[in-house]
Protein backbone atom coordinates (compact mmCIF):
# COMPACT_ATOMS: atom_id res chain seq x y z
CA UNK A 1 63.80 75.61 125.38
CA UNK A 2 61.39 78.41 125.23
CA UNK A 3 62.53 82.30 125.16
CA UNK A 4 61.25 82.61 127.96
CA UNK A 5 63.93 81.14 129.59
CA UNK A 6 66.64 83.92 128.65
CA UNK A 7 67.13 87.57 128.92
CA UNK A 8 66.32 88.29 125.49
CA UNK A 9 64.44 87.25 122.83
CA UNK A 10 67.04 88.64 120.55
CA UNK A 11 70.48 89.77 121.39
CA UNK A 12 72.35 91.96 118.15
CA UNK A 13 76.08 92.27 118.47
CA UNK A 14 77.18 95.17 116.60
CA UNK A 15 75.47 98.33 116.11
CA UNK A 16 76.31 100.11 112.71
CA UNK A 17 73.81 100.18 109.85
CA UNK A 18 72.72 96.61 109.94
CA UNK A 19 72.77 95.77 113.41
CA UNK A 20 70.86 98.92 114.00
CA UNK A 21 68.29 98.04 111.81
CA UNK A 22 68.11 94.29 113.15
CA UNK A 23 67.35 95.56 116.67
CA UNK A 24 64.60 98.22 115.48
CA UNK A 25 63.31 95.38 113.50
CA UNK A 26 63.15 93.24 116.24
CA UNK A 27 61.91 95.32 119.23
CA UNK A 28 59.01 96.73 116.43
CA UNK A 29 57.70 93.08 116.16
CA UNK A 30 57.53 92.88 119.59
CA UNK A 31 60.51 90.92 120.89
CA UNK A 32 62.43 91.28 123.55
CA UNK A 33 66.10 92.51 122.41
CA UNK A 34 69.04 93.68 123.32
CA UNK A 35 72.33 95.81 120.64
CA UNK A 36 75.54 95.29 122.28
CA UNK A 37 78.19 97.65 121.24
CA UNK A 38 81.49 97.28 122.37
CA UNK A 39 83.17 100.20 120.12
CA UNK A 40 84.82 103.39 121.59
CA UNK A 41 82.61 105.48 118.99
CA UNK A 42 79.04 104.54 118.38
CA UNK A 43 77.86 105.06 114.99
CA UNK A 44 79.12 102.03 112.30
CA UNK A 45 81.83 101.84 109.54
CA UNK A 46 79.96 103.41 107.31
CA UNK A 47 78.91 106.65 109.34
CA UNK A 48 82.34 106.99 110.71
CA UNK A 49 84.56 105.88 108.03
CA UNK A 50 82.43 104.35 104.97
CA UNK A 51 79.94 105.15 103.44
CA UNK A 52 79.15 109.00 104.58
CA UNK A 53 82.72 110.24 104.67
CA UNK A 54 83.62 109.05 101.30
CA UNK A 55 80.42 110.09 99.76
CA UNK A 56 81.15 113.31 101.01
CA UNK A 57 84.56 113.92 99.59
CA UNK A 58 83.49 112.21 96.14
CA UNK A 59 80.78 114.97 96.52
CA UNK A 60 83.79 117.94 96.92
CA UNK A 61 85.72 116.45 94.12
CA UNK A 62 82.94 116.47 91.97
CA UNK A 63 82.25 119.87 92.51
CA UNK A 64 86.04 120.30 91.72
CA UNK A 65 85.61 118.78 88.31
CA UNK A 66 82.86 120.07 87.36
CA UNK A 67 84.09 123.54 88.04
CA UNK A 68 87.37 123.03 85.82
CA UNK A 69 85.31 121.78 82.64
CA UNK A 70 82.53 124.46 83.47
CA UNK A 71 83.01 125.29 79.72
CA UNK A 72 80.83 122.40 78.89
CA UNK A 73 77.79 124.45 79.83
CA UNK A 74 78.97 127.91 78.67
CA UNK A 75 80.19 129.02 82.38
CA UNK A 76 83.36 130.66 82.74
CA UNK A 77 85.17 129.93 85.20
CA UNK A 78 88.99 131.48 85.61
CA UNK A 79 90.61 129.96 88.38
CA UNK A 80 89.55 126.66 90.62
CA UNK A 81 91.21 126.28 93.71
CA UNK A 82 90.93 124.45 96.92
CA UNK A 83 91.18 124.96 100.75
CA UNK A 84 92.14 120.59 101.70
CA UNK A 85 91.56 121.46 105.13
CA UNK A 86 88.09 122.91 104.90
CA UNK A 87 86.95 119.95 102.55
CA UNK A 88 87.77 117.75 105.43
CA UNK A 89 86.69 119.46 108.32
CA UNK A 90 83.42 119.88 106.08
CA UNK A 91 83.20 116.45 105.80
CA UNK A 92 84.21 116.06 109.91
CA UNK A 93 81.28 118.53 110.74
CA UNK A 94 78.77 116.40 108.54
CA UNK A 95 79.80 113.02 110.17
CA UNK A 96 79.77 114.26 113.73
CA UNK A 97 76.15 115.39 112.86
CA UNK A 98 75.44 111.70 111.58
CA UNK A 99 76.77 109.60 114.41
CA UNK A 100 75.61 112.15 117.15
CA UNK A 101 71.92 111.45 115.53
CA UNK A 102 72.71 107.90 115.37
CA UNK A 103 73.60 107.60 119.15
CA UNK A 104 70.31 109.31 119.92
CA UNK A 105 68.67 106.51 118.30
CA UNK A 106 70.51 103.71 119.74
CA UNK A 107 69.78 105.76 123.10
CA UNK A 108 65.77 105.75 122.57
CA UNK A 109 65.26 102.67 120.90
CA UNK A 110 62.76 100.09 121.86
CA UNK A 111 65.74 97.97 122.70
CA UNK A 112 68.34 97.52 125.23
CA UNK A 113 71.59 98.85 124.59
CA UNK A 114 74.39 97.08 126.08
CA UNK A 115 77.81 99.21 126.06
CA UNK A 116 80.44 95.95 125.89
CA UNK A 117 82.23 93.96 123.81
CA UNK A 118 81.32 90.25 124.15
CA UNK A 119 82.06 86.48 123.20
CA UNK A 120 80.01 83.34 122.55
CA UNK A 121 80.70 81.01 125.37
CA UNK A 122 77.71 78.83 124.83
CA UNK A 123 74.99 78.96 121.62
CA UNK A 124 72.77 81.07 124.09
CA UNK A 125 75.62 82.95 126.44
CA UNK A 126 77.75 86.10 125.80
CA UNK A 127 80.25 87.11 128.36
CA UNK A 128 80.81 90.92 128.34
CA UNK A 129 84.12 92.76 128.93
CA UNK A 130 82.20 94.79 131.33
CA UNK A 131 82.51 91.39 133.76
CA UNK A 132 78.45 90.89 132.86
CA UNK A 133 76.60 87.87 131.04
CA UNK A 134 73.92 88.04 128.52
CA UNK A 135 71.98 85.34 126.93
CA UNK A 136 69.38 85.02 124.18
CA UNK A 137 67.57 82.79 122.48
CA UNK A 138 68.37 84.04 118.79
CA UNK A 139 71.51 86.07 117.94
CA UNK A 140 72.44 88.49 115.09
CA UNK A 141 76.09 88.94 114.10
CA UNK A 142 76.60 92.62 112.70
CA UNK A 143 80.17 93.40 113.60
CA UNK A 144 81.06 95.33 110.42
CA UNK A 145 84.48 94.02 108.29
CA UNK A 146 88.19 95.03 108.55
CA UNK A 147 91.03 95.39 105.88
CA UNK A 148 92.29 92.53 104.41
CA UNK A 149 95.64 91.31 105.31
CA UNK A 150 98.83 91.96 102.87
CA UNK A 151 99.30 89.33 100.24
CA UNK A 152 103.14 90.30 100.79
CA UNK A 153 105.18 91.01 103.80
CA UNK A 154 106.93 93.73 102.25
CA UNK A 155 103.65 95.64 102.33
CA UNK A 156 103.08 95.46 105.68
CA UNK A 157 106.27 96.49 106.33
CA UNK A 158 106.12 99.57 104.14
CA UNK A 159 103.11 101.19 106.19
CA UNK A 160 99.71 102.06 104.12
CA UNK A 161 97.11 104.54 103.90
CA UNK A 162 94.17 102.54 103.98
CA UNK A 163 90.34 103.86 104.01
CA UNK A 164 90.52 104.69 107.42
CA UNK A 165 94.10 106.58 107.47
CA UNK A 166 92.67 108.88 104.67
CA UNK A 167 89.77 110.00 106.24
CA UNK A 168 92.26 111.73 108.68
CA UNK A 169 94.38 113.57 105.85
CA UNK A 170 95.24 116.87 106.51
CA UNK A 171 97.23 117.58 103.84
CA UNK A 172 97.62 115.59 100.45
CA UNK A 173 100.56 113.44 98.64
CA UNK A 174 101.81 114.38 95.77
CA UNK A 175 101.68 111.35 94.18
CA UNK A 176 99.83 108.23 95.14
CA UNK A 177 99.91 103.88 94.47
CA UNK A 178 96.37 102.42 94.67
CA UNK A 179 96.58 99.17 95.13
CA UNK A 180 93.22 97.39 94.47
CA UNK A 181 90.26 97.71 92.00
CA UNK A 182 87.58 97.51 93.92
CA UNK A 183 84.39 100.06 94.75
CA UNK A 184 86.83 102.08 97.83
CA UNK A 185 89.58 102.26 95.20
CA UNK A 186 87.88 103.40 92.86
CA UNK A 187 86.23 105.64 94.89
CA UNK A 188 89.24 107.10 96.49
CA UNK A 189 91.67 107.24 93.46
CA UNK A 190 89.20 109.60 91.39
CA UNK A 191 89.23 111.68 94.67
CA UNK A 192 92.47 112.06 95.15
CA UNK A 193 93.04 112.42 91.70
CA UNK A 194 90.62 115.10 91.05
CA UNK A 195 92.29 116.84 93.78
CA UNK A 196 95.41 117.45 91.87
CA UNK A 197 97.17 113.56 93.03
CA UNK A 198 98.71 112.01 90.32
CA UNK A 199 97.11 108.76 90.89
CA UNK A 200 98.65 105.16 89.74
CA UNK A 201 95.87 102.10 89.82
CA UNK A 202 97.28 98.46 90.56
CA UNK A 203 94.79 95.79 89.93
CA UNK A 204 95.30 92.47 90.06
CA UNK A 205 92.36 90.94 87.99
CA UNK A 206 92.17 91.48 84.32
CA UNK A 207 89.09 94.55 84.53
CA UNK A 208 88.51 96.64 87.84
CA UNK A 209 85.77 95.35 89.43
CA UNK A 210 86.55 91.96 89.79
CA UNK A 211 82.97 90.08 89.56
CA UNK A 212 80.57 92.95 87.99
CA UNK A 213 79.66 93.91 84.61
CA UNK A 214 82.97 94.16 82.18
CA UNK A 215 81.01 96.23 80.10
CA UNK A 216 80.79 98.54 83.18
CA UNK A 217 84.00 98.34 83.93
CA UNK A 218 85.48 98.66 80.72
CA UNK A 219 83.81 102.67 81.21
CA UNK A 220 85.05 103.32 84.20
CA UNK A 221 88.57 102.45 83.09
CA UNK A 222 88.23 104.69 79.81
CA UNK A 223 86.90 107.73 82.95
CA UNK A 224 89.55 106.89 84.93
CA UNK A 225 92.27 107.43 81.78
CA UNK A 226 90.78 109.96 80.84
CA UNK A 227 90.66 111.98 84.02
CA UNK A 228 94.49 110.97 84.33
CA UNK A 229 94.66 108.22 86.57
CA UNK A 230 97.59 105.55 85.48
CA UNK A 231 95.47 102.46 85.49
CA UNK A 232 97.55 98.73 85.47
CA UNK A 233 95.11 95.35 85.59
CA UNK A 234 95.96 91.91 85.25
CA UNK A 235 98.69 92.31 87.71
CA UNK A 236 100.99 90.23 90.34
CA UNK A 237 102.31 92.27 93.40
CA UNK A 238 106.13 91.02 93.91
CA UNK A 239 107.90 93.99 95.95
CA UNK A 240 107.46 97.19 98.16
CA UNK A 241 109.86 99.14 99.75
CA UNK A 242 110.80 102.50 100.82
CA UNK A 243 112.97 104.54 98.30
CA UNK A 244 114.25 108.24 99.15
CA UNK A 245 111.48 110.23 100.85
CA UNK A 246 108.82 107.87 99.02
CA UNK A 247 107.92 104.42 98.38
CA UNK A 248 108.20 102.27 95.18
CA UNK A 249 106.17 98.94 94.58
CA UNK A 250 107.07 96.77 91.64
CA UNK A 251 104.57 94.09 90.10
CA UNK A 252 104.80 92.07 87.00
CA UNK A 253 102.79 93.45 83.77
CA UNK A 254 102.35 91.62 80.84
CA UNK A 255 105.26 89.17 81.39
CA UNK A 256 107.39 91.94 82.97
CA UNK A 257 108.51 93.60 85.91
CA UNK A 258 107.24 97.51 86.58
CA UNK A 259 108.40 99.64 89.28
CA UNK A 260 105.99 102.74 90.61
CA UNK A 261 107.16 105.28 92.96
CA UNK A 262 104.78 107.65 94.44
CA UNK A 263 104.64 109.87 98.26
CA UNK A 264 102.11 107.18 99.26
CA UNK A 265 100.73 103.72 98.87
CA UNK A 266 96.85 102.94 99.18
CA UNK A 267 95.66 99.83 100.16
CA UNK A 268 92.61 98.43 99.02
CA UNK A 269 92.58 95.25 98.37
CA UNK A 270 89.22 93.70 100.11
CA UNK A 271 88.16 93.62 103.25
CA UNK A 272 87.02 90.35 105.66
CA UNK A 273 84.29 89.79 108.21
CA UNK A 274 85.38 91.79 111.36
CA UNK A 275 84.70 87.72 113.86
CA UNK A 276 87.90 87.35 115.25
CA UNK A 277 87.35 86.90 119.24
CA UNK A 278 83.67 86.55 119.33
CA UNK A 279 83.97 82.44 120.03
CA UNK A 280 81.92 81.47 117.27
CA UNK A 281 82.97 78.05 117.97
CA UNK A 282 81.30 77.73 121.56
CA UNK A 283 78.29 78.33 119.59
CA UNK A 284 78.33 76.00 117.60
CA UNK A 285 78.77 78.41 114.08
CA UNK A 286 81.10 77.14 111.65
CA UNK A 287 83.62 79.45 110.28
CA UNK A 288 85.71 78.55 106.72
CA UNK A 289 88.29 81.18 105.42
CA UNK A 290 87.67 83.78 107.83
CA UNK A 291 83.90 83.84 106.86
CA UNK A 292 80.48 82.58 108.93
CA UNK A 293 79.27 80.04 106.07
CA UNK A 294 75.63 80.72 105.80
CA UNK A 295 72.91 78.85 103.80
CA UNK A 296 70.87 79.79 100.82
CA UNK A 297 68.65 82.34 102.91
């Protein structure tokens, strides 16, 4: 059947960084298409709490570490110190800039932006939340990831501060337990530990990350020492509870148990496509461990 014979051309759900860019694409070459965004807050995971945000703390504590070994290039300086709450609303005022531009683009686009959440009920038809319809003859599926689940039940029991929990911070712990090895734990454990955190690393494969370079991560790991960060790998997560005023995870090491105890636990360990609801099986896409399977293109 021809495209004629629905609404749009191309209908995007999802409009962060990619599904942005899929419905500029789309309307520049000419096509009829609609981005429909069913999210309180326009703007994307990584404007509102990816990319930008974190960049711009690693940015702070960079400046922080680079002030305290300020000896390297002759510069004295005699005491480094830190106001947490202007870092973050520093960081707040630069993401508010970000998505407010970013809604003014969704806005003027050459597209149709369609403020609902929505499900497949047929390989052409989305039903909207709004009580509406909308069909297409192509889609796009950008609707971002969430955090993985807990590979114990004890974890999700013990309550975590995950990527999205730390962005709201207003004061820091003491102590924290990373759980994960991945690009946001690395990311947020040399923050927090450049802050003044004494920082704890749990990762579960034998190097952090799992599926680059070792010879890459074999540096980072010798930073990450260096700079103070307790760093564990080829780990097995077996326990985590509350104890006292803190929280305590044990794993096994090496053939044997270890218990950590920090003010907070970080999780970090992956994150999965963000499709549960959308009734990808009424259109007829096929869905294997949480995941779209996609070919070789």
């Amino acid at each position: 059947m021809s495209a004629s014979k629905w609404d749009y051309e191309v209908a995007v759900i999802g409009g962060g960084s990619a599904g942005f860019a899929a419905a500029r694409t789309a309307a520049a070459k000419g096509l009829k298409t609609a981005l429909v965004e069913g999210a309180e807050q326009m703007g994307g995971l990584c404007i509102l709490r990816g990319c930008m945000p974190t960049k711009a703390l690693l940015y702070a504590s960079e400046v922080m570490h680079l002030a305290r070994h300020s000896n390297t290039w002759g510069i004295r300086a005699e005491e480094v110190s830190f106001n947490f709450k202007q870092v973050m609303a520093r960081k707040n005022a630069m993401i508010q800039d970000f998505a407010d531009y970013r809604v003014k683009q969704l806005h003027q686009g050459k597209f149709k932006l369609v403020r609902a959440r929505a499900r497949f009920t047929g390989p052409h038809t989305l039903a909207l939340d709004n009580g509406g319809q909308l069909t297409a003859a192509h889609f796009v599926i950008c609707t971002g990831s969430t955090h993985a689940p807990c590979p114990i039940p004890q974890l999700q029991e013990l309550g975590c501060m995950n990527s999205d929990t730390a962005l709201e911070l207003t004061q820091l712990p003491r102590s924290l337990i990373v759980l994960g090895g991945g690009a946001v734990a690395l990311e947020f454990a040399q923050f927090f530990a450049r802050f003044g955190v004494r920082v704890t690393m749990i990762q579960r494969s034998a190097h952090v990350l799992q599926g680059f370079d070792t010879d890459a991560a074999e540096v980072l790991e010798t930073v990450f020492r260096r700079e103070g960060i307790k760093l564990y790998t080829g780990t097995k997560l077996t326990d985590a509870r509350r104890l006292g005023e803190g929280k305590q995870v044990t794993f096994e090491h090496e053939g044997k148990p270890v218990r950590v105890h920090a003010d907070e636990v970080f999780y970090a360990l992956g994150r999965l496509p963000l499709i549960a609801g959308l009734g990808l099986e009424h259109a007829g896409v096929q869905v294997e461990h949480s995941r779209i399977v996609t070919d070789q293109r």
